[in-house]
Structure formats: C-alpha cells, structure tokens
PDB file of N, CA and C in Angstrom:
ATOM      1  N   UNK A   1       0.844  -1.176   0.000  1.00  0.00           N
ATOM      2  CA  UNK A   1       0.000   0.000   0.000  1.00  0.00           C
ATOM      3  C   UNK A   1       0.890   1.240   0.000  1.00  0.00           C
ATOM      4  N   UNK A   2       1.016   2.591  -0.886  1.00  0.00           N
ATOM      5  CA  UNK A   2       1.353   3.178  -0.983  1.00  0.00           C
ATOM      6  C   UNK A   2       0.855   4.300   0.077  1.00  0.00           C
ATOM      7  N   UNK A   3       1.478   5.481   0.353  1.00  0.00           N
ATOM      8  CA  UNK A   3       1.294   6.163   1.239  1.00  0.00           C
ATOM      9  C   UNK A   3       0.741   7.529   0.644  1.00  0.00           C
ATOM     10  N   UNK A   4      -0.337   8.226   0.554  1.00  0.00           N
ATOM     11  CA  UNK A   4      -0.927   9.097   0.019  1.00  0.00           C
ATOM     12  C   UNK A   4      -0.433  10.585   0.764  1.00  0.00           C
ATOM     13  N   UNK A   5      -0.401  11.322  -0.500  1.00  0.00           N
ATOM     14  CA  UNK A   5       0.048  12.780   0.108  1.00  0.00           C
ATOM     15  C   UNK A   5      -1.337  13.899  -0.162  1.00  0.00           C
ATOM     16  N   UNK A   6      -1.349  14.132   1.421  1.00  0.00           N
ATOM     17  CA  UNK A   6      -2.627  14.783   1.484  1.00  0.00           C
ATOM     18  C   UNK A   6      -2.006  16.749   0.925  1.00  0.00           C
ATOM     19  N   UNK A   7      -2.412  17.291   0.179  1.00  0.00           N
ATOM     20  CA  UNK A   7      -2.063  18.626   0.106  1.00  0.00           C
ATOM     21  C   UNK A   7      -3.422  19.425  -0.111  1.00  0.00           C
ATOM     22  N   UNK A   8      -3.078  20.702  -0.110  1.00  0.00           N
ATOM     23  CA  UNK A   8      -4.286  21.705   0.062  1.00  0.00           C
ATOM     24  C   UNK A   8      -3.657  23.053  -0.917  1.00  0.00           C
ATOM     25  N   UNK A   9      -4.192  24.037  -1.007  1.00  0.00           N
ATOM     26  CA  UNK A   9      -3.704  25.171  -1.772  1.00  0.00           C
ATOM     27  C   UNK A   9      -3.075  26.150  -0.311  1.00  0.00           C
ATOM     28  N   UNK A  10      -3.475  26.226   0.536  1.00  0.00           N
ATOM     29  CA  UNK A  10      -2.998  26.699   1.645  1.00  0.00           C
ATOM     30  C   UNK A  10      -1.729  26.405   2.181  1.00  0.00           C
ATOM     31  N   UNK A  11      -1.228  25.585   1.488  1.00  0.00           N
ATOM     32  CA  UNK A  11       0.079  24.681   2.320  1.00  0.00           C
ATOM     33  C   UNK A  11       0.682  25.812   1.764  1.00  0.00           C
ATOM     34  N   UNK A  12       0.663  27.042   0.601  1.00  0.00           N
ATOM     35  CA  UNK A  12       1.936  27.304   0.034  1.00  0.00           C
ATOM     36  C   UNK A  12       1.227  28.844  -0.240  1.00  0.00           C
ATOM     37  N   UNK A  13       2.125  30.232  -0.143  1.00  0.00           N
ATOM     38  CA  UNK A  13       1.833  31.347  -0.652  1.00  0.00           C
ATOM     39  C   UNK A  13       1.226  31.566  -2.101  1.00  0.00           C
ATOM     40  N   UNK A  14       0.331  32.829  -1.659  1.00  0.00           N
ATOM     41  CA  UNK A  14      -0.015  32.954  -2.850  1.00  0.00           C
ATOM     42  C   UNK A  14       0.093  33.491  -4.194  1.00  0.00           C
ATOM     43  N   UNK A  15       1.536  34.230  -4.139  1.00  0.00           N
ATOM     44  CA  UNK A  15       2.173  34.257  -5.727  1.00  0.00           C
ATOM     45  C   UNK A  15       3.629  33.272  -5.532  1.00  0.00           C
ATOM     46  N   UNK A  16       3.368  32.317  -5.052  1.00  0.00           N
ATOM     47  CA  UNK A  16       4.410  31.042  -5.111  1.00  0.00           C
ATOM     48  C   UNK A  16       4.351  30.622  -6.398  1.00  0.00           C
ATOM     49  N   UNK A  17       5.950  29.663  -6.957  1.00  0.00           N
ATOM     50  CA  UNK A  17       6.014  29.155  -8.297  1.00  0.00           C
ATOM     51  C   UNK A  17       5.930  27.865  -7.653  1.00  0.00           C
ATOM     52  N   UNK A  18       4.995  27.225  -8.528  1.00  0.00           N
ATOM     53  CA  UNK A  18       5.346  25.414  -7.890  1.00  0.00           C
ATOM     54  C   UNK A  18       5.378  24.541  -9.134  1.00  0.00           C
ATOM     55  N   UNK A  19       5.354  23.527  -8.925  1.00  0.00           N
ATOM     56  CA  UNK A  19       5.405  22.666 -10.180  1.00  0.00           C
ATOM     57  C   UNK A  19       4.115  21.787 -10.150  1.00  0.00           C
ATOM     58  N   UNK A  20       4.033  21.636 -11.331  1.00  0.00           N
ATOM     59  CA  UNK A  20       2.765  20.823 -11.870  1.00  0.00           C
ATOM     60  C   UNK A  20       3.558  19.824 -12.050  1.00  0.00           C
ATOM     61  N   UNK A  21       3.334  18.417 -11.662  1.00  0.00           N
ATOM     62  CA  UNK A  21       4.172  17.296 -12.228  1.00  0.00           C
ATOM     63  C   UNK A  21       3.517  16.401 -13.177  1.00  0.00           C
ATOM     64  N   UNK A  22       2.098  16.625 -13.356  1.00  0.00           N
ATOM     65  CA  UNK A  22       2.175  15.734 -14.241  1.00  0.00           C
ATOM     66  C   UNK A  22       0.452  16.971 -15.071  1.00  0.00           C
ATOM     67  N   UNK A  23      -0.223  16.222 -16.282  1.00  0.00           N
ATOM     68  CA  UNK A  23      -1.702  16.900 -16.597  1.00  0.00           C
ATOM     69  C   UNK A  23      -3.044  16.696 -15.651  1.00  0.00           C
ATOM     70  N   UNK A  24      -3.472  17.905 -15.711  1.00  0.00           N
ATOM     71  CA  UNK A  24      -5.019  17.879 -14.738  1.00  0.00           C
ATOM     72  C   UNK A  24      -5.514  18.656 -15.770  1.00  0.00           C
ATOM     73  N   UNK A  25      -6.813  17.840 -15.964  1.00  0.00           N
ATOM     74  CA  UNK A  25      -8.037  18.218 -16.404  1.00  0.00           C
ATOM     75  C   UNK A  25      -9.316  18.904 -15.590  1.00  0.00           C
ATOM     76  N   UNK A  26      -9.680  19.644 -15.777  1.00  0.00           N
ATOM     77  CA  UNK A  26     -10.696  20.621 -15.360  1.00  0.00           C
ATOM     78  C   UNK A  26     -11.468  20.629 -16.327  1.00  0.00           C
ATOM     79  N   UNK A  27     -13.068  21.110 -16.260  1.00  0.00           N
ATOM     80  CA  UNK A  27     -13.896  20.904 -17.448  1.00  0.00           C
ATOM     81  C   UNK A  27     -14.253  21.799 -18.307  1.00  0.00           C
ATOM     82  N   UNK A  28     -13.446  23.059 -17.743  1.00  0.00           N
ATOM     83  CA  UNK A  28     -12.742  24.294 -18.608  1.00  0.00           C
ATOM     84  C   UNK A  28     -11.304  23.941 -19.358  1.00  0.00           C
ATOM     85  N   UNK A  29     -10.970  23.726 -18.838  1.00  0.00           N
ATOM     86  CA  UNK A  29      -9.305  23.531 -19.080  1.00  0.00           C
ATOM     87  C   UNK A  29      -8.080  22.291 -19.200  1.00  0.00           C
ATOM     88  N   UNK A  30      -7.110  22.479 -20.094  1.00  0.00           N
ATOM     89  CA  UNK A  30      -6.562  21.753 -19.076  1.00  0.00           C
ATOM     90  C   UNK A  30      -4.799  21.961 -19.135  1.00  0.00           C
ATOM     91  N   UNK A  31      -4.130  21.726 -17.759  1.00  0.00           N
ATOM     92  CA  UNK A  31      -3.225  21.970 -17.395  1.00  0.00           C
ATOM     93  C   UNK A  31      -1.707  21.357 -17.632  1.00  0.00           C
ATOM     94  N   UNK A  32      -1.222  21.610 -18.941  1.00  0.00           N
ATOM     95  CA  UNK A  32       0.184  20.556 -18.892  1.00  0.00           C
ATOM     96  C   UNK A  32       1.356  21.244 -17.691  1.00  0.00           C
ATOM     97  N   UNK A  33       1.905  19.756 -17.733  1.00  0.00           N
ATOM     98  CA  UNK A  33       3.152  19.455 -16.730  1.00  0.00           C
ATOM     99  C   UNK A  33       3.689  20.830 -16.586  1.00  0.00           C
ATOM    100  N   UNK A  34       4.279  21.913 -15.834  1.00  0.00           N
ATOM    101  CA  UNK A  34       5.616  22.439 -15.829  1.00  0.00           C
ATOM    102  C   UNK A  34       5.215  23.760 -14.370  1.00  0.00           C
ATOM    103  N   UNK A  35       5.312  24.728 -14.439  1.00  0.00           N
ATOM    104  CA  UNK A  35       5.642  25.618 -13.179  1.00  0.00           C
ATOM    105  C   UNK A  35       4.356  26.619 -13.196  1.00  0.00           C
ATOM    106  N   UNK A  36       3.983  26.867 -12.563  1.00  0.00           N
ATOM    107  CA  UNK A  36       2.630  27.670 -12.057  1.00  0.00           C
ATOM    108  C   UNK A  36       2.725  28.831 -11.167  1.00  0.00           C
ATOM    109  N   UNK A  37       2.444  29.646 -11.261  1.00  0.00           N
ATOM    110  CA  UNK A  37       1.957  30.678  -9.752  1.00  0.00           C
ATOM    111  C   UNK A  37       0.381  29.917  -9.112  1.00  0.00           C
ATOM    112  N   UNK A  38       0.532  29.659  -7.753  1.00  0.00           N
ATOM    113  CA  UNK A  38      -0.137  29.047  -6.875  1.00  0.00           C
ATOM    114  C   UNK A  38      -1.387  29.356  -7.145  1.00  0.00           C
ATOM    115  N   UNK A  39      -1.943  30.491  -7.928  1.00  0.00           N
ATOM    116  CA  UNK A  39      -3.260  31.103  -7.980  1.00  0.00           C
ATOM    117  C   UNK A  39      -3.810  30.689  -9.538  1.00  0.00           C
ATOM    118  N   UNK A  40      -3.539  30.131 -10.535  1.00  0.00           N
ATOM    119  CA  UNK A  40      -3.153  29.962 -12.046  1.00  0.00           C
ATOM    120  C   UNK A  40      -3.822  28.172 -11.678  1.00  0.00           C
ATOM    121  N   UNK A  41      -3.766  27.738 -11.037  1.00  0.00           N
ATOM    122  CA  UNK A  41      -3.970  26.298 -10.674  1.00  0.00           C
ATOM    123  C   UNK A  41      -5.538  25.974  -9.905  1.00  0.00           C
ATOM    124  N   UNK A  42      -6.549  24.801 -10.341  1.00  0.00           N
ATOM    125  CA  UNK A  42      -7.504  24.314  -9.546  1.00  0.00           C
ATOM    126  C   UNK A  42      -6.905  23.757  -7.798  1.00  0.00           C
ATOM    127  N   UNK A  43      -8.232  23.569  -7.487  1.00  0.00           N
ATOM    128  CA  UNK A  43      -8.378  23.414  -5.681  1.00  0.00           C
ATOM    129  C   UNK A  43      -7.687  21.741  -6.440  1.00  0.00           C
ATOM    130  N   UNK A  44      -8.259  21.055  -7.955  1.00  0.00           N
ATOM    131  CA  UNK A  44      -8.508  19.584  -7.950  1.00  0.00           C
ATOM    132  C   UNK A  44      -6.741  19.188  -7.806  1.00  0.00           C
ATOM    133  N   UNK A  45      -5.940  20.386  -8.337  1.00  0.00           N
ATOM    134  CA  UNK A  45      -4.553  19.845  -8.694  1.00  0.00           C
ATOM    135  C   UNK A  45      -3.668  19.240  -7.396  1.00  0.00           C
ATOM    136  N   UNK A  46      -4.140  20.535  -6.398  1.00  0.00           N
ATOM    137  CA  UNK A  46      -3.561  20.404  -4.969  1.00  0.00           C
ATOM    138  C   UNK A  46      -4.228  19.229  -4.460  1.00  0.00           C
ATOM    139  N   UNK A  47      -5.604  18.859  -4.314  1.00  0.00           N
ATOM    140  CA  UNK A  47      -6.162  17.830  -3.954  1.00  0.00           C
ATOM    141  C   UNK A  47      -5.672  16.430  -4.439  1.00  0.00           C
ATOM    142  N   UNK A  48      -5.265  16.154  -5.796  1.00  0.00           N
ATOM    143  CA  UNK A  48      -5.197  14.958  -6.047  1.00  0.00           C
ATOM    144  C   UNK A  48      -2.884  15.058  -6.051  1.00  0.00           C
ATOM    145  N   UNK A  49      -2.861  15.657  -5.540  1.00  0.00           N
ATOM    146  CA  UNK A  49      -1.589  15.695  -5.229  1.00  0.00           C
ATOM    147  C   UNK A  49      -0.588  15.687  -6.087  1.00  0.00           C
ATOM    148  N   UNK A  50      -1.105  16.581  -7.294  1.00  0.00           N
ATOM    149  CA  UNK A  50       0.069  16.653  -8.740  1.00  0.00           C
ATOM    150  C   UNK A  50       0.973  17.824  -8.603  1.00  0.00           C
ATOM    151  N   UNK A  51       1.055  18.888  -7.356  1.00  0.00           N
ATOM    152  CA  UNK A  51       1.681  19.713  -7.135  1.00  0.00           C
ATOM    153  C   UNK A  51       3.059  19.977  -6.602  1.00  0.00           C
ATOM    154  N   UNK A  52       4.114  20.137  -6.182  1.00  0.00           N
ATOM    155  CA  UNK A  52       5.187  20.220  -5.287  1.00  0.00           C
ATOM    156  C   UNK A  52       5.926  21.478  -5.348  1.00  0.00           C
ATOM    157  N   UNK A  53       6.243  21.816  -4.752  1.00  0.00           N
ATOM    158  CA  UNK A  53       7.163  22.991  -3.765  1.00  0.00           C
ATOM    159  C   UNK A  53       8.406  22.471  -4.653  1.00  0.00           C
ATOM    160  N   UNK A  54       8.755  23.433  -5.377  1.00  0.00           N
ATOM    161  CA  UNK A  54      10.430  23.601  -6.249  1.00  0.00           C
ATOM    162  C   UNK A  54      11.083  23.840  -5.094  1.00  0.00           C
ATOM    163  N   UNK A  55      12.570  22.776  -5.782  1.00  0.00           N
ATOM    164  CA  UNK A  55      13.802  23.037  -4.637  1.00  0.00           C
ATOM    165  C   UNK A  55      13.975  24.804  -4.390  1.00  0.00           C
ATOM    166  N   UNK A  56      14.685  24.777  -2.863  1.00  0.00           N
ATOM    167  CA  UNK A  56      15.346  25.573  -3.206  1.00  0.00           C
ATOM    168  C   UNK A  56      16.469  26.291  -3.919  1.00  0.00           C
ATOM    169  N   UNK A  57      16.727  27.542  -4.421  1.00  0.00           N
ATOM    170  CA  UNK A  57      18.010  28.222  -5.401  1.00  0.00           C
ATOM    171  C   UNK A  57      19.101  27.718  -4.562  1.00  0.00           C
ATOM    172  N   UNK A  58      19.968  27.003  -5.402  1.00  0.00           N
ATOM    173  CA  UNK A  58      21.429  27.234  -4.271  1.00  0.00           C
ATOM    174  C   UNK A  58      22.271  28.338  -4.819  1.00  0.00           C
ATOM    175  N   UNK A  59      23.004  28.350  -3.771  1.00  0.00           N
ATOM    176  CA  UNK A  59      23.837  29.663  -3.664  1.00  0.00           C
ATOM    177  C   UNK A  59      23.228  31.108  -3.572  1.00  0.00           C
ATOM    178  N   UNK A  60      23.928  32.026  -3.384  1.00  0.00           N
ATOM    179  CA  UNK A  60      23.036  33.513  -2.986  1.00  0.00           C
ATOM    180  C   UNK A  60      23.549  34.474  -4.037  1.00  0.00           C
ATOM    181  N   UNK A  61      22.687  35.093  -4.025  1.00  0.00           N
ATOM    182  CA  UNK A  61      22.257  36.002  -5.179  1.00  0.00           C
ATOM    183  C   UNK A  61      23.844  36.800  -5.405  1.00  0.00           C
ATOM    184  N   UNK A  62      24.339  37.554  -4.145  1.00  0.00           N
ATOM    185  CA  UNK A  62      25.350  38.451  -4.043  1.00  0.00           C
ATOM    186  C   UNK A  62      26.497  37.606  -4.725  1.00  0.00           C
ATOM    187  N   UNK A  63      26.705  36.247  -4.568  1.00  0.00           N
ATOM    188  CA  UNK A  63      27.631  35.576  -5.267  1.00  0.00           C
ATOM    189  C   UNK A  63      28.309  35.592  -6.733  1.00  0.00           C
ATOM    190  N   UNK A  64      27.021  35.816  -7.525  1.00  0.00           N
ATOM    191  CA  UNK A  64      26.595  35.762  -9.022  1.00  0.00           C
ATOM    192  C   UNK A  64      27.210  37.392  -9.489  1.00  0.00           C
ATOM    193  N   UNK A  65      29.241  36.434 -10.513  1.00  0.00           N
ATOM    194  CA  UNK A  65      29.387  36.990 -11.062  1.00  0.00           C
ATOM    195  C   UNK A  65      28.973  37.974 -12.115  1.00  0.00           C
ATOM    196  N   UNK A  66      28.805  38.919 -12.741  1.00  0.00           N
ATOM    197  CA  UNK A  66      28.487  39.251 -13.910  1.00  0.00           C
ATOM    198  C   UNK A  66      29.689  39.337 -15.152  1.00  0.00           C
ATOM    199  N   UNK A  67      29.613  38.406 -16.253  1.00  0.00           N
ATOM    200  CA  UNK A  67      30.429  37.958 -17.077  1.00  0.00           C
ATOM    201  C   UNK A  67      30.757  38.996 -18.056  1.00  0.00           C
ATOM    202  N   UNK A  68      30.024  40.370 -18.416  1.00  0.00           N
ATOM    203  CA  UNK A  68      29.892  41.168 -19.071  1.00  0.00           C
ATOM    204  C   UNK A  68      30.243  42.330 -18.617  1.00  0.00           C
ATOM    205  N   UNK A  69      29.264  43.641 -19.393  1.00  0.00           N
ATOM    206  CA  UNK A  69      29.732  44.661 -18.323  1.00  0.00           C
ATOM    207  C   UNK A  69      29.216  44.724 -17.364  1.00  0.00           C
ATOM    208  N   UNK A  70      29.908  44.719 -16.198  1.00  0.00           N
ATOM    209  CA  UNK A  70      29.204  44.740 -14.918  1.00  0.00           C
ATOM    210  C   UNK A  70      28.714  46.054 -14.310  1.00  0.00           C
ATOM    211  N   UNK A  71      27.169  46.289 -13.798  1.00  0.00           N
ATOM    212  CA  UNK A  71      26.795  47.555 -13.639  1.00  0.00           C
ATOM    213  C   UNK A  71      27.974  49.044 -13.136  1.00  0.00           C
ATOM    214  N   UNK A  72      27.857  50.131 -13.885  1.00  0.00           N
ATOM    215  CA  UNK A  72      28.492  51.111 -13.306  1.00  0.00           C
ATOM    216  C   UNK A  72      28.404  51.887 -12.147  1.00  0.00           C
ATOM    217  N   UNK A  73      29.153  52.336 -10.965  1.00  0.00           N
ATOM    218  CA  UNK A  73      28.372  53.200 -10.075  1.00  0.00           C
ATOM    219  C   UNK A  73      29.047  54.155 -10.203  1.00  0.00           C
ATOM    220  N   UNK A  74      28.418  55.104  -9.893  1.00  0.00           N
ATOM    221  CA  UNK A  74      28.441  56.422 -10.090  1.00  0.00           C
ATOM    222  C   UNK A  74      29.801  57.027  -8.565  1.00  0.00           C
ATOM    223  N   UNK A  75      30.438  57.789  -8.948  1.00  0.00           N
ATOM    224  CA  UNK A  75      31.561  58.181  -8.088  1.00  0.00           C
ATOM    225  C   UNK A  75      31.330  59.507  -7.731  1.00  0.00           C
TER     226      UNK A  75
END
C-alpha cells in the first residue's frame, strides 16, 4: 500500500512558483506538466496531489558573477 500525500492550496503562498508534475483536467481547461503561480492552478490539482514545492536556489544572489559589463556606479 502506498502512502498518500494529502495537500491543500494553503500549504503554500499565494504568488508562489510550484510545479505541476504531471496533466489535470478541469472541465474548462486543461493543465500541462511544468511551473505555475499558486493562484493559475484548480483546488482539484492540490487535492489529487500533482503539485510540489520547487527546490530551493542554491547559492546567494550576491555571489553571481556578472560575465559582461558589470553595472556602473556612479563616483
């Protein structure tokens, strides 16, 4: 017996990016696989548990060389 993952639309903010992992049909619509804002998505997607929370970014922003010209500041 497999172990069921209960989710809700509440579990996650509401201009969150999440992933759609697989198609949901709605009887308007329907939804292929890939990344969403939390509000763009049915109650049915979160319910039948096709949703997940993207890893987090590694590394920090301040890190990220710029390979080009890199912004000027003013002196």
């Amino acid at each position: 017996m497999g172990l069921e993952r209960k989710m809700f639309r509440g579990m996650f903010a509401p201009g969150e990016v999440v992933q759609l992992r697989q198609m949901c049909f709605t009887p308007g619509r329907v939804f292929q696989p890939g990344k969403y804002i939390v509000g763009e998505l049915p109650d049915a997607a979160f319910d039948m548990g096709l949703v997940e929370r993207l890893p987090p970014v590694k590394g920090n922003s301040a890190e990220i060389q710029y390979t080009e010209n890199p912004p000027e500041t003013e002196s």
